[in-house]
Protein backbone atom coordinates (compact mmCIF):
# COMPACT_ATOMS: atom_id res chain seq x y z
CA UNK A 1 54.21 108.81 44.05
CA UNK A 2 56.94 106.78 46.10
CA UNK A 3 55.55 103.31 46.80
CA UNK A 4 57.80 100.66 48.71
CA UNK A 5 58.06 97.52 47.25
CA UNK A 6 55.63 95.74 49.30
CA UNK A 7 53.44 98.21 48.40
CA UNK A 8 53.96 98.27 44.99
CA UNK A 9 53.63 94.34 44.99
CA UNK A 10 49.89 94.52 46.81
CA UNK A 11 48.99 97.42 44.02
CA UNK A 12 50.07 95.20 41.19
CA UNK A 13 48.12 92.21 43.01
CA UNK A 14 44.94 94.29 43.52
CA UNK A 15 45.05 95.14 39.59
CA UNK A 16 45.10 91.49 38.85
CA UNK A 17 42.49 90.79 41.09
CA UNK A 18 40.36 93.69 39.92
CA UNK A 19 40.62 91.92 36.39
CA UNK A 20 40.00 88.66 37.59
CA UNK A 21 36.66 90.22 38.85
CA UNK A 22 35.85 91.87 35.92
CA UNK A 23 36.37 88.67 33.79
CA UNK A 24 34.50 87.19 36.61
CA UNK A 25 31.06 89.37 36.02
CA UNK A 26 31.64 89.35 32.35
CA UNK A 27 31.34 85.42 32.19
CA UNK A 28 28.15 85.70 34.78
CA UNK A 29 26.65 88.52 32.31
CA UNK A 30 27.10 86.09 29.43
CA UNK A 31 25.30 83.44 31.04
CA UNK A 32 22.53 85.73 32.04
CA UNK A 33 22.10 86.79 28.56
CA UNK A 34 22.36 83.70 26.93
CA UNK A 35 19.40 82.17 29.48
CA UNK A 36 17.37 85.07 28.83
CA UNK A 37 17.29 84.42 25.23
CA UNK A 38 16.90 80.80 25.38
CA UNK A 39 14.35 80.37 27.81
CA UNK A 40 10.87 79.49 27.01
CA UNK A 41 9.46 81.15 30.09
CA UNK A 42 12.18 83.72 30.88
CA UNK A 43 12.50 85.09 34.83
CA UNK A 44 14.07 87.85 36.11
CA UNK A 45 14.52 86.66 39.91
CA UNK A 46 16.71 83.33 38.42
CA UNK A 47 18.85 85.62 36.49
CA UNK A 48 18.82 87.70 40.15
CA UNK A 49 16.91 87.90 43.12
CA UNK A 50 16.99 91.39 44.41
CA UNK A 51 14.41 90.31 47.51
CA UNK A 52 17.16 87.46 48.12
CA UNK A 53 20.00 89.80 48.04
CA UNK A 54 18.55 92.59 50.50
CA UNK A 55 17.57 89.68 53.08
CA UNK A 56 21.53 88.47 52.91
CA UNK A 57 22.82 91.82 53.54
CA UNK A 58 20.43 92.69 56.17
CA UNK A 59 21.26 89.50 57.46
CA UNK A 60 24.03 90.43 60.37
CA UNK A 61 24.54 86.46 61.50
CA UNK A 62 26.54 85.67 58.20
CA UNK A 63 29.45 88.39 59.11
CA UNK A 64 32.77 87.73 60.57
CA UNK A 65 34.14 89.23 63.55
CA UNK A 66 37.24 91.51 62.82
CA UNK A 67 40.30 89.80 64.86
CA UNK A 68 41.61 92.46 67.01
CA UNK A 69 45.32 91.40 67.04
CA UNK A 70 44.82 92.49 63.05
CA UNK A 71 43.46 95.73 64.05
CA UNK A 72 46.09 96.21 66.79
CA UNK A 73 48.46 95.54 64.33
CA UNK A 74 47.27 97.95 61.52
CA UNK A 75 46.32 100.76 64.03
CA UNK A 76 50.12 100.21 65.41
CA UNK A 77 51.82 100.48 61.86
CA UNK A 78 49.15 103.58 61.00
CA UNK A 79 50.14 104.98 64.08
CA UNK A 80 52.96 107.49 62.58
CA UNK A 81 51.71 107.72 59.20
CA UNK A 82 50.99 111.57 57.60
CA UNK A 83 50.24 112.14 54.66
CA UNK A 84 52.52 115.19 53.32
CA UNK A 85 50.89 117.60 50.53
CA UNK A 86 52.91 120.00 48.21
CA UNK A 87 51.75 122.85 45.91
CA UNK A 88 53.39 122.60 42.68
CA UNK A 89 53.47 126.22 41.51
């Protein structure tokens, strides 16, 4: 696989991020766990809210709108892209 270095640079930085977020839910799982087992009255919608969650992504008001210079911009530099496929024998 030939990657440019920009390219190569926003892989690396999507790794780290993917980490981050995984370290991210693993901390939120702890706490989850650790209320569950130390709560008198244990409850399932303060560890999450599944009702809650549905209504925000139903919810269209809370989305941005995409900026069409950006998408002029990407659709420009996509423009000439083709993706080239070889049989190895």
């Amino acid at each position: 696989m030939d990657l440019t270095l920009v390219e190569y640079e926003a892989a690396l930085r999507g790794m780290q991020l993917r980490t981050i977020d995984q370290y991210e839910l693993m901390a939120k799982s702890a706490m989850a766990q650790r209320y569950a087992q130390h709560a008198k009255r244990a409850n399932e919608r303060k560890i999450f809210d599944k009702n809650r969650a549905l209504r925000s992504l139903n919810h269209h008001g809370n989305q941005n709108k995409p900026d069409k210079r950006m998408l002029q911009q990407a659709s420009k530099a996509l423009n000439d892209y083709q993706v080239n496929f070889t049989l190895e024998k």
